[in-house]
PDB file of N, CA and C in Angstrom:
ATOM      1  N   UNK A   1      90.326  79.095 120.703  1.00  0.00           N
ATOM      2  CA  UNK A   1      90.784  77.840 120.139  1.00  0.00           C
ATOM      3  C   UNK A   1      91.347  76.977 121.264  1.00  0.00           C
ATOM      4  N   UNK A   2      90.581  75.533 121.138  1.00  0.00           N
ATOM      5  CA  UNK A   2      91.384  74.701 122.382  1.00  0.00           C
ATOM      6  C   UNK A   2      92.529  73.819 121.658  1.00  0.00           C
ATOM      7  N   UNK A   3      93.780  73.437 121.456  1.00  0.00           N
ATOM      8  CA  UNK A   3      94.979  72.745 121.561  1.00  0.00           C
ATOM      9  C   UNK A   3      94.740  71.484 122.359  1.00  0.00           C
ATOM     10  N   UNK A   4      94.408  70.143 122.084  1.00  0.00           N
ATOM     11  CA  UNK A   4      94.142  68.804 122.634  1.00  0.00           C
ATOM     12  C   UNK A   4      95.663  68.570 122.523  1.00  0.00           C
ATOM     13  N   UNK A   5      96.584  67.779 123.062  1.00  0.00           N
ATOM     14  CA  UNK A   5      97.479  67.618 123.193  1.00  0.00           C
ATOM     15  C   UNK A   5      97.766  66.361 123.727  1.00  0.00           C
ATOM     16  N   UNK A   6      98.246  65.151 123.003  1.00  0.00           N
ATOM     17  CA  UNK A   6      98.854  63.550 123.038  1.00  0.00           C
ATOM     18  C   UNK A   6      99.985  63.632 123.292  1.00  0.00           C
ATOM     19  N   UNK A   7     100.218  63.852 123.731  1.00  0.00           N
ATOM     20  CA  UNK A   7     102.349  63.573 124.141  1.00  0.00           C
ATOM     21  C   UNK A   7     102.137  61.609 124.245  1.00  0.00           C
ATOM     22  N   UNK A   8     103.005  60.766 123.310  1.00  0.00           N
ATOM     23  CA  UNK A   8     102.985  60.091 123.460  1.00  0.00           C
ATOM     24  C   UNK A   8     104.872  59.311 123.214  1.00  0.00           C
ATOM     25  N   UNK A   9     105.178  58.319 124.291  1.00  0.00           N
ATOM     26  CA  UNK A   9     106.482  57.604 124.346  1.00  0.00           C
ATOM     27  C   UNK A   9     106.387  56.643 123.568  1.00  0.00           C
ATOM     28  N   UNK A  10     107.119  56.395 123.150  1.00  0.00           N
ATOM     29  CA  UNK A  10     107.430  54.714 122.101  1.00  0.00           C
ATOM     30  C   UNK A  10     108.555  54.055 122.697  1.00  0.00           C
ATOM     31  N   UNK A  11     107.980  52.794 122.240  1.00  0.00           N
ATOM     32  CA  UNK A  11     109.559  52.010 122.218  1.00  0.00           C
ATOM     33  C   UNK A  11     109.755  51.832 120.923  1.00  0.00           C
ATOM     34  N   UNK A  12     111.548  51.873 121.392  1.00  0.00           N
ATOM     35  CA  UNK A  12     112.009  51.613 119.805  1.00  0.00           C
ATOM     36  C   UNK A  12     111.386  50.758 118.992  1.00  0.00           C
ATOM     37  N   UNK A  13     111.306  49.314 119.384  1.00  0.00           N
ATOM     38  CA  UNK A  13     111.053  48.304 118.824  1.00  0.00           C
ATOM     39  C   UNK A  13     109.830  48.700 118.010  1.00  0.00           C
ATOM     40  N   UNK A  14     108.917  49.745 118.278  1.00  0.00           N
ATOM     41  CA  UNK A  14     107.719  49.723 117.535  1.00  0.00           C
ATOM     42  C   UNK A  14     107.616  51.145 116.998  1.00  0.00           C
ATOM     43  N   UNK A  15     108.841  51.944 117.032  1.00  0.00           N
ATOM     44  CA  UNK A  15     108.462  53.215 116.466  1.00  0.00           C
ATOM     45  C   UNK A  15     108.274  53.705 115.042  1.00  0.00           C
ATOM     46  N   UNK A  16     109.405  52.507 114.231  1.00  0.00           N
ATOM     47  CA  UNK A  16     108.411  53.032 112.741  1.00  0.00           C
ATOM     48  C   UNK A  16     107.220  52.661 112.254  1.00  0.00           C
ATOM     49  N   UNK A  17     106.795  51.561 112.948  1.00  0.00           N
ATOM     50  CA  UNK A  17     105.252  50.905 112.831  1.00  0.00           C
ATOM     51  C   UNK A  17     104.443  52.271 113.432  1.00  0.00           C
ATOM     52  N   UNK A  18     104.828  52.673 114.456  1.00  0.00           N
ATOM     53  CA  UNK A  18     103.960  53.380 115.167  1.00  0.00           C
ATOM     54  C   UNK A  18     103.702  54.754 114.470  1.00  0.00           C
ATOM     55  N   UNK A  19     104.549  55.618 114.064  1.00  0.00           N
ATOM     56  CA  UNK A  19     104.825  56.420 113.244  1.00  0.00           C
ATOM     57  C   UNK A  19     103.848  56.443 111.867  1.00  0.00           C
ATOM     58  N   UNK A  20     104.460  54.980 111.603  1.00  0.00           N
ATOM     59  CA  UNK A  20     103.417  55.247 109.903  1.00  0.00           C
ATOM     60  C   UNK A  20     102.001  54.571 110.528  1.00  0.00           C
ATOM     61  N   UNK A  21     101.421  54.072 111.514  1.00  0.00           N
ATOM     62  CA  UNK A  21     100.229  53.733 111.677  1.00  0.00           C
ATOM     63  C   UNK A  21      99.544  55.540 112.167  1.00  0.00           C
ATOM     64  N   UNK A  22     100.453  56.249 113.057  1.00  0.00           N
ATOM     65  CA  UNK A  22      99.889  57.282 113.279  1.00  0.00           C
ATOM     66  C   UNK A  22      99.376  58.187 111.859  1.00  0.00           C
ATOM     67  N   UNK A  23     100.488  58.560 111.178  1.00  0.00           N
ATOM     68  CA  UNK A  23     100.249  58.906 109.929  1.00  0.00           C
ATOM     69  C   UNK A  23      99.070  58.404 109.011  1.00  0.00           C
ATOM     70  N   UNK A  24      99.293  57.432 109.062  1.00  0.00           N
ATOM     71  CA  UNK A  24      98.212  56.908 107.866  1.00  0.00           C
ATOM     72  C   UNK A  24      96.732  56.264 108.581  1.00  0.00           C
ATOM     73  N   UNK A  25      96.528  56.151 109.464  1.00  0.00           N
ATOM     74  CA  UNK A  25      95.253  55.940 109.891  1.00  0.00           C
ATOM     75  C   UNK A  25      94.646  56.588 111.341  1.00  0.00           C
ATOM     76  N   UNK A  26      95.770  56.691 112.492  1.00  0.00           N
ATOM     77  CA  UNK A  26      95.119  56.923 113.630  1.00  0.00           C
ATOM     78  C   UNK A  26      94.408  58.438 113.660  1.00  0.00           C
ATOM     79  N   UNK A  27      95.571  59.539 113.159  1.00  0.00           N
ATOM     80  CA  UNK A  27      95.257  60.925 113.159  1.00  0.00           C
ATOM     81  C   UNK A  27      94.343  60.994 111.755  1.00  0.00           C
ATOM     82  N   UNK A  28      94.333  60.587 110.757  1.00  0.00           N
ATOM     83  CA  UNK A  28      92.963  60.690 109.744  1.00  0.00           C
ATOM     84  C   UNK A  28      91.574  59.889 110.258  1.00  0.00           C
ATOM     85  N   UNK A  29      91.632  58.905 111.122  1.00  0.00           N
ATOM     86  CA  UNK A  29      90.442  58.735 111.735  1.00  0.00           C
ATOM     87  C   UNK A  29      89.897  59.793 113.108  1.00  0.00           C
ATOM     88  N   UNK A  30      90.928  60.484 113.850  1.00  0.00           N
ATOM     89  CA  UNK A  30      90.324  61.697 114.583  1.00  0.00           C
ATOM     90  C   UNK A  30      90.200  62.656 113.896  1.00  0.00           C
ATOM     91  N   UNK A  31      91.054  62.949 112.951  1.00  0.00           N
ATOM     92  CA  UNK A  31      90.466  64.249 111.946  1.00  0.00           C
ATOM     93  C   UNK A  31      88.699  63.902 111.738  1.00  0.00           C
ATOM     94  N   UNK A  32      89.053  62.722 110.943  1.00  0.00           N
ATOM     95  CA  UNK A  32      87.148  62.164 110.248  1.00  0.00           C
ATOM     96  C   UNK A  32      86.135  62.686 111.196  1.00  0.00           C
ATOM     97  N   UNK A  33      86.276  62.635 112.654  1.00  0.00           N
ATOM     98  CA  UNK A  33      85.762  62.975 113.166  1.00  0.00           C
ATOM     99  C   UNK A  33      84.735  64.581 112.927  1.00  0.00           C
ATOM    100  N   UNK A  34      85.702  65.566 112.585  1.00  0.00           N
ATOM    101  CA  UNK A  34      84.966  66.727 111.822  1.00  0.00           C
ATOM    102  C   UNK A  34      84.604  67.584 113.209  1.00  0.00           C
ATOM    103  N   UNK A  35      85.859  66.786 114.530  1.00  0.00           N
ATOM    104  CA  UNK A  35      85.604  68.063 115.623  1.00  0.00           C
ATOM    105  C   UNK A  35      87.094  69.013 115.248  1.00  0.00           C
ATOM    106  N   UNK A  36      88.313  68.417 114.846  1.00  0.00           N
ATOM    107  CA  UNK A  36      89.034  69.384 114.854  1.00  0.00           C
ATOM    108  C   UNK A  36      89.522  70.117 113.375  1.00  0.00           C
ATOM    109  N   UNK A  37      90.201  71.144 113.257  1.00  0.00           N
ATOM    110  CA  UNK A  37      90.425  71.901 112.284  1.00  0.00           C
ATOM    111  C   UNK A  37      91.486  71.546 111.654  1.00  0.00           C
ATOM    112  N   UNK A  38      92.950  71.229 112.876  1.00  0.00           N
ATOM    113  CA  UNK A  38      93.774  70.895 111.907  1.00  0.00           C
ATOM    114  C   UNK A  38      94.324  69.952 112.822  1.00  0.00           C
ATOM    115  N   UNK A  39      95.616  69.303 112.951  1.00  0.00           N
ATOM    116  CA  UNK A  39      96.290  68.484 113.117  1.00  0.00           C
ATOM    117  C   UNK A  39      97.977  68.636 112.981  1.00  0.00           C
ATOM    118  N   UNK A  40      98.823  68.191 113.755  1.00  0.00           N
ATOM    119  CA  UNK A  40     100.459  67.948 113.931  1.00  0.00           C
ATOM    120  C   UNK A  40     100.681  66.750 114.527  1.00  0.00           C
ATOM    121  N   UNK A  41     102.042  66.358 114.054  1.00  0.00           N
ATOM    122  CA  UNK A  41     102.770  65.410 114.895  1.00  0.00           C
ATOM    123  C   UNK A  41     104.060  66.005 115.049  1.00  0.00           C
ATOM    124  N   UNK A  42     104.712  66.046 116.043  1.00  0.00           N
ATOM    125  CA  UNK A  42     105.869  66.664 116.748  1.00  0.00           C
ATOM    126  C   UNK A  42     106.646  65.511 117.653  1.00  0.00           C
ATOM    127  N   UNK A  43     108.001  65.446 116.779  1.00  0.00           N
ATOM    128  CA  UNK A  43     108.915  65.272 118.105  1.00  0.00           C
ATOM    129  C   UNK A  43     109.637  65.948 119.142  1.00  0.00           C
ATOM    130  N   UNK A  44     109.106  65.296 119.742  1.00  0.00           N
ATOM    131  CA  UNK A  44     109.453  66.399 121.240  1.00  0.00           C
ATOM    132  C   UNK A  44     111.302  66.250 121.552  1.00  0.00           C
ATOM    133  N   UNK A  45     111.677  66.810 121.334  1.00  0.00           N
ATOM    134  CA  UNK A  45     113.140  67.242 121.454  1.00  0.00           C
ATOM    135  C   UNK A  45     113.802  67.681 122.961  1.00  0.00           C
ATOM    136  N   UNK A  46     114.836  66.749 123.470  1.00  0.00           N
ATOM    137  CA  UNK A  46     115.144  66.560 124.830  1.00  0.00           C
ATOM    138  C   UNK A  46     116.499  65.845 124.950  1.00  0.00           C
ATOM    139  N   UNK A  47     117.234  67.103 125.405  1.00  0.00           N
ATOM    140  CA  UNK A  47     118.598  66.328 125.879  1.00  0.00           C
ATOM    141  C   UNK A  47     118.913  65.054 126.188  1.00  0.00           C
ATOM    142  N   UNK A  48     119.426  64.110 125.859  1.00  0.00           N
ATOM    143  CA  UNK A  48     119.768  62.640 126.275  1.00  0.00           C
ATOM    144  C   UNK A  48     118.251  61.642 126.540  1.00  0.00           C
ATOM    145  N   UNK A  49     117.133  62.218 125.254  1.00  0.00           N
ATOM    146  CA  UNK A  49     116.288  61.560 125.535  1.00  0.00           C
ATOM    147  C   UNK A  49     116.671  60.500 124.218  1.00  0.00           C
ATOM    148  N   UNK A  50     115.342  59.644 124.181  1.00  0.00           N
ATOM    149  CA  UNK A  50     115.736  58.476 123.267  1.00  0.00           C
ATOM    150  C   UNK A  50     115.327  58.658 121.839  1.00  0.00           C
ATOM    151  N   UNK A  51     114.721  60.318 121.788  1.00  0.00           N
ATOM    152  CA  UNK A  51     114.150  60.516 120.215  1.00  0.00           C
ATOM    153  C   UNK A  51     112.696  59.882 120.070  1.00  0.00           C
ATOM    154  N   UNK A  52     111.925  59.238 120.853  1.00  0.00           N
ATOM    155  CA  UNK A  52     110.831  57.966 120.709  1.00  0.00           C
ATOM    156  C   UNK A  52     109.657  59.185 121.489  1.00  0.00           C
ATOM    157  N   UNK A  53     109.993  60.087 121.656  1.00  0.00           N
ATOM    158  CA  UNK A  53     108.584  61.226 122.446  1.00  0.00           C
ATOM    159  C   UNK A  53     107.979  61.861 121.421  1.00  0.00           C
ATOM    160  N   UNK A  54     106.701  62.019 121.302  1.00  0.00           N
ATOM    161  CA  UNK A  54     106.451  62.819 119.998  1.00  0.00           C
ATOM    162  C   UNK A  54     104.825  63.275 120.557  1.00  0.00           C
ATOM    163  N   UNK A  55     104.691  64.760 120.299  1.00  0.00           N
ATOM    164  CA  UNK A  55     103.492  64.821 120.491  1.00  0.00           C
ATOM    165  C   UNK A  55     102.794  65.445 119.450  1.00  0.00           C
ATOM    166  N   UNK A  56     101.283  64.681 119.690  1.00  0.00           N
ATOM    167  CA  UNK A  56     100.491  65.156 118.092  1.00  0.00           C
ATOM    168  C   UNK A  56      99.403  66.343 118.654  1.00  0.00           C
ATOM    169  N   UNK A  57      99.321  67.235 118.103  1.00  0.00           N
ATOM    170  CA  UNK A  57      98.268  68.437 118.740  1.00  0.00           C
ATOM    171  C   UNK A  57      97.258  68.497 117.657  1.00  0.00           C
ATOM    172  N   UNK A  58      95.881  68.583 118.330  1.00  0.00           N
ATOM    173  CA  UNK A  58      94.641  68.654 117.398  1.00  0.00           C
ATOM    174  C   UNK A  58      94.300  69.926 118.151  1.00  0.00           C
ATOM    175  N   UNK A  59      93.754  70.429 117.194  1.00  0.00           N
ATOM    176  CA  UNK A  59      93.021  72.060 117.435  1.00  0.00           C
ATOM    177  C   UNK A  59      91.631  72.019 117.120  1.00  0.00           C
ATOM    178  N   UNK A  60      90.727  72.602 118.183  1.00  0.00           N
ATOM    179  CA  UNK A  60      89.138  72.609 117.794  1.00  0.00           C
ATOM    180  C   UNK A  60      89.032  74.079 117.951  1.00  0.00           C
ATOM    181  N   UNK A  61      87.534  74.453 118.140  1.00  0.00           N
ATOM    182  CA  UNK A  61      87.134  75.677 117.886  1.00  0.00           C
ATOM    183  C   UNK A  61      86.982  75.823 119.506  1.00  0.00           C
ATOM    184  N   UNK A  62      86.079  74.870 120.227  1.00  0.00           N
ATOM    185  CA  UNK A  62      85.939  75.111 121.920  1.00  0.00           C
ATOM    186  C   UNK A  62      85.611  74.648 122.415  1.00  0.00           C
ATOM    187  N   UNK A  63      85.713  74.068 124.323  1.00  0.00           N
ATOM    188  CA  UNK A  63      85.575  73.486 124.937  1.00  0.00           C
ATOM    189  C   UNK A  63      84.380  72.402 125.053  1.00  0.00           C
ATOM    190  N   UNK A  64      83.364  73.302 124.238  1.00  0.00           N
ATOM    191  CA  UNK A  64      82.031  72.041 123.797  1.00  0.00           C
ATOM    192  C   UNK A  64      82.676  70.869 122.619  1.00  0.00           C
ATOM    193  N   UNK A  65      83.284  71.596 121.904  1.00  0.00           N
ATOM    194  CA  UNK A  65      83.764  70.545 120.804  1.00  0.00           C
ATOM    195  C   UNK A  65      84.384  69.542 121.175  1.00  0.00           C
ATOM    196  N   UNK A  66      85.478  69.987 121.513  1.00  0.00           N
ATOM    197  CA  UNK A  66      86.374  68.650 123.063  1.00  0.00           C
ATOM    198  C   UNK A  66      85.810  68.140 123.164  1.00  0.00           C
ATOM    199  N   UNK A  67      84.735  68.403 124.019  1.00  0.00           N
ATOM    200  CA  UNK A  67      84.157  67.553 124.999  1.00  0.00           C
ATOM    201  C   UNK A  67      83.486  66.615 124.095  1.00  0.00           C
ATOM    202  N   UNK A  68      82.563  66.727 123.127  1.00  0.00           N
ATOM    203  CA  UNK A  68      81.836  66.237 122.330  1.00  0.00           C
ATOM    204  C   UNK A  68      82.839  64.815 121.855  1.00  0.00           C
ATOM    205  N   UNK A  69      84.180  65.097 121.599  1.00  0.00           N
ATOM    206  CA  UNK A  69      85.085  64.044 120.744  1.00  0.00           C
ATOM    207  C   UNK A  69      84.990  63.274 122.117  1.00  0.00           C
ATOM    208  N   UNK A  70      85.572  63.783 123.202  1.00  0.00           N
ATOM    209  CA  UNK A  70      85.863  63.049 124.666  1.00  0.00           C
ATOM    210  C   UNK A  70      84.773  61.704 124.552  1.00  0.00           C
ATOM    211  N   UNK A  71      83.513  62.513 124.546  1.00  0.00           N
ATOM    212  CA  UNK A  71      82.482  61.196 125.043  1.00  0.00           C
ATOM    213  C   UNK A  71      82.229  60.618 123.342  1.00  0.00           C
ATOM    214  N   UNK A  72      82.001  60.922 122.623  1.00  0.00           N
ATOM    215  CA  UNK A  72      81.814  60.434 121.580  1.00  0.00           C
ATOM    216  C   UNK A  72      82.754  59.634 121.094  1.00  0.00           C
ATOM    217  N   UNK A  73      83.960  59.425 120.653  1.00  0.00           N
ATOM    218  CA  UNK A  73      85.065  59.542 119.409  1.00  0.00           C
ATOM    219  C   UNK A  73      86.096  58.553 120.439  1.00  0.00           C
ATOM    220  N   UNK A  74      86.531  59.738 121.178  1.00  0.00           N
ATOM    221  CA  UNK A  74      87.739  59.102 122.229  1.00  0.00           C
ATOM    222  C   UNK A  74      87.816  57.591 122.692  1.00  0.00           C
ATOM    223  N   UNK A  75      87.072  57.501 123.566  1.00  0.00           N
ATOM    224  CA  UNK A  75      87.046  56.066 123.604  1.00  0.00           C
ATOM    225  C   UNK A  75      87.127  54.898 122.776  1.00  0.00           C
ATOM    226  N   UNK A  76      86.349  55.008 121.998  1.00  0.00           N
ATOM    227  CA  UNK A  76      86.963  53.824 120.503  1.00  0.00           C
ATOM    228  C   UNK A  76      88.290  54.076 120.441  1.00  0.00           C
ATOM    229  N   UNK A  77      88.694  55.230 119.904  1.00  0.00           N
ATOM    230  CA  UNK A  77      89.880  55.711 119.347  1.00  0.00           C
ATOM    231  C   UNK A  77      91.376  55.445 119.730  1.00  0.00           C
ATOM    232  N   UNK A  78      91.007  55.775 121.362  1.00  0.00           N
ATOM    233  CA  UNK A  78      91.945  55.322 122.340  1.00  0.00           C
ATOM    234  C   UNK A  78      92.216  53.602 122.689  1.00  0.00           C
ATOM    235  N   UNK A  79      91.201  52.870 122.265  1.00  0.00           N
ATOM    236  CA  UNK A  79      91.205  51.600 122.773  1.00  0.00           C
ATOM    237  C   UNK A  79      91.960  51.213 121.699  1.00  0.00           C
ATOM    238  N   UNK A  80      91.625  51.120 120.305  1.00  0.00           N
ATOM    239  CA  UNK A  80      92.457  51.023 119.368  1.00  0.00           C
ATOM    240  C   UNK A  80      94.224  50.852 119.670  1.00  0.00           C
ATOM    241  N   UNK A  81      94.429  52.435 119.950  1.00  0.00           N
ATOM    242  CA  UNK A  81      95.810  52.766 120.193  1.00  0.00           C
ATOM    243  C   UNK A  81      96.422  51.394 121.416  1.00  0.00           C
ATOM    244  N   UNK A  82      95.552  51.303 122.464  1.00  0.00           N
ATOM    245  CA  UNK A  82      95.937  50.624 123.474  1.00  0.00           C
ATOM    246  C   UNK A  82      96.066  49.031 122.620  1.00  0.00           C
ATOM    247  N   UNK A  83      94.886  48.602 121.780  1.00  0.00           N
ATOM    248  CA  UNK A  83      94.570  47.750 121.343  1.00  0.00           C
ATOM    249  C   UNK A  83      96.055  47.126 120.812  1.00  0.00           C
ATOM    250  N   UNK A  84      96.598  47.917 119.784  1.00  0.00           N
ATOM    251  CA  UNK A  84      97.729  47.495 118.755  1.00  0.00           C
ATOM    252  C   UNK A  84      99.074  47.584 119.635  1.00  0.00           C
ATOM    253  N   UNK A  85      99.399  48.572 120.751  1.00  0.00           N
ATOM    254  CA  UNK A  85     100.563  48.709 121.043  1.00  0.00           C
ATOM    255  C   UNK A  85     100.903  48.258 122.689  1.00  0.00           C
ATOM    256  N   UNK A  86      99.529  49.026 123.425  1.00  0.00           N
ATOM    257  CA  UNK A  86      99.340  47.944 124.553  1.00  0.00           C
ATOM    258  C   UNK A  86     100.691  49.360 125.354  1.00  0.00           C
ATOM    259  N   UNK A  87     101.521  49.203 126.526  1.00  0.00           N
ATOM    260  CA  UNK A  87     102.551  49.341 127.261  1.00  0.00           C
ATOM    261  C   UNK A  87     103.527  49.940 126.311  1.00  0.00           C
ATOM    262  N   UNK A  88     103.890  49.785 124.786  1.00  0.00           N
ATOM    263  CA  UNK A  88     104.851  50.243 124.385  1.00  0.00           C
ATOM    264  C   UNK A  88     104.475  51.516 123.436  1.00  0.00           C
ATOM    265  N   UNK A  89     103.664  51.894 123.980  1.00  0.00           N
ATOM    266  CA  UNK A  89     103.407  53.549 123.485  1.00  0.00           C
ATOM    267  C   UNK A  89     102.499  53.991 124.542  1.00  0.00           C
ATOM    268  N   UNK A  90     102.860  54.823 125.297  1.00  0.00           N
ATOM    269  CA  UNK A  90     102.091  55.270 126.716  1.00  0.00           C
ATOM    270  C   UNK A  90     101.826  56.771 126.644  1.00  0.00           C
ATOM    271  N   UNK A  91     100.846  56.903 126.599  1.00  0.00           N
ATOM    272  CA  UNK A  91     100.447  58.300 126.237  1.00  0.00           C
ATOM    273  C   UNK A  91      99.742  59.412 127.393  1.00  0.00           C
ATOM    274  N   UNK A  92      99.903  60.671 127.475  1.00  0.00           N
ATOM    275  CA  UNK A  92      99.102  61.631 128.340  1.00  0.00           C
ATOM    276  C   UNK A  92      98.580  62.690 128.138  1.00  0.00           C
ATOM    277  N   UNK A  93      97.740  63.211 128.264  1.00  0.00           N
ATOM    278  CA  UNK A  93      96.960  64.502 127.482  1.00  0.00           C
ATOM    279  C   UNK A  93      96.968  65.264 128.176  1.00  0.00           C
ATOM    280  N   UNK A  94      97.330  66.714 127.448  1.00  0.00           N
ATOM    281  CA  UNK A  94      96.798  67.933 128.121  1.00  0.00           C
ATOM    282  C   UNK A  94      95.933  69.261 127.129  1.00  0.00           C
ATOM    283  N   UNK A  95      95.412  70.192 127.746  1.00  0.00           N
ATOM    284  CA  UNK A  95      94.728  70.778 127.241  1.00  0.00           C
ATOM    285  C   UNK A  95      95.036  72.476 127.086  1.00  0.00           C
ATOM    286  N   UNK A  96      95.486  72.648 126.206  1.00  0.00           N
ATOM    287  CA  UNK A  96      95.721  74.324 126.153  1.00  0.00           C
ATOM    288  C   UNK A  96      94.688  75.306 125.623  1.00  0.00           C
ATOM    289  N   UNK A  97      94.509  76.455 125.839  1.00  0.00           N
ATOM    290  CA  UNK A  97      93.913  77.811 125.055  1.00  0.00           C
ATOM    291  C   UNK A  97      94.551  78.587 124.616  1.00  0.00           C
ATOM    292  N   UNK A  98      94.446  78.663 123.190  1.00  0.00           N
ATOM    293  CA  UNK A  98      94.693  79.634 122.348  1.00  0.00           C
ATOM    294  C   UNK A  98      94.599  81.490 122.978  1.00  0.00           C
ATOM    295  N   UNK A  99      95.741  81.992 123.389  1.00  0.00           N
ATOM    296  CA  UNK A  99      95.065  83.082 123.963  1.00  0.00           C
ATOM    297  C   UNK A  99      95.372  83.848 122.328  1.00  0.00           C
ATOM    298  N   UNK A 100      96.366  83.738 121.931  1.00  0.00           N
ATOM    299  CA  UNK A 100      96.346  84.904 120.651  1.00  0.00           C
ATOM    300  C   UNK A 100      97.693  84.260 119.548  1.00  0.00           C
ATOM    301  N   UNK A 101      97.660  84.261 118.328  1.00  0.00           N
ATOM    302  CA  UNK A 101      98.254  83.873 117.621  1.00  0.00           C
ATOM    303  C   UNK A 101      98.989  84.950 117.202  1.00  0.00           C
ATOM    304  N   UNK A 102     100.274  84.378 116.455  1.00  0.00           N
ATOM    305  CA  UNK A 102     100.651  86.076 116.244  1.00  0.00           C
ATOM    306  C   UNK A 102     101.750  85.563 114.557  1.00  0.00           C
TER     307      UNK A 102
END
C-alpha cells in the first residue's frame, strides 16, 4: 500500500473556507478518481504552531496507481487548489509504504 501524503499550511484568513472546500469537493473529486481506496484529513499538531497545518493522506494499492493519478488527475487537481487559494495554502507531498498494519 502506497500513503500519498499533502501536508498542507493555511492562512487563517482562509481556513474555514479552505476546510469546508477540502471536505466537500477537493478530496471527493480525488477520491472520483477511483485510484485511491480511502482518504483522511489530519491536523497536524505542533507546539506553538498556528493550528492552520493539516495533512490529508490518500492510500492506493501501488506505485503504478500513483503514478497513473500523477500524470493523469494531478495536474488539473492541483491547479484548481492553486487556482482558488493561490500563496495562502502552500502545500508539499510525500510518499510512504505501507510496510505492515497492525
Amino acid at each position: 500500500m502506497i500513503i500519498y501524503n499533502v501536508t498542507v499550511s493555511v492562512e487563517e484568513s482562509i481556513k474555514a473556507d479552505w476546510l469546508t472546500w477540502m471536505q466537500d469537493v477537493h478530496i471527493p473529486e480525488v477520491m472520483a478518481t477511483g485510484v485511491f481506496s480511502k482518504s483522511q484529513i489530519n491536523r497536524v499538531i505542533v507546539q506553538g504552531d498556528s493550528n492552520n497545518t493539516f495533512a490529508i493522506a490518500y492510500t492506493c494499492d501501488s506505485m503504478k496507481d500513483l503514478h497513473q493519478y500523477q500524470v493523469k488527475f494531478a495536474p488539473d487537481l492541483q491547479q484548481k487548489h492553486v487556482a482558488r487559494y493561490g500563496e495562502k495554502a502552500v502545500a508539499f507531498r510525500t510518499l510512504m509504504e505501507m510496510i505492515r498494519e497492525f
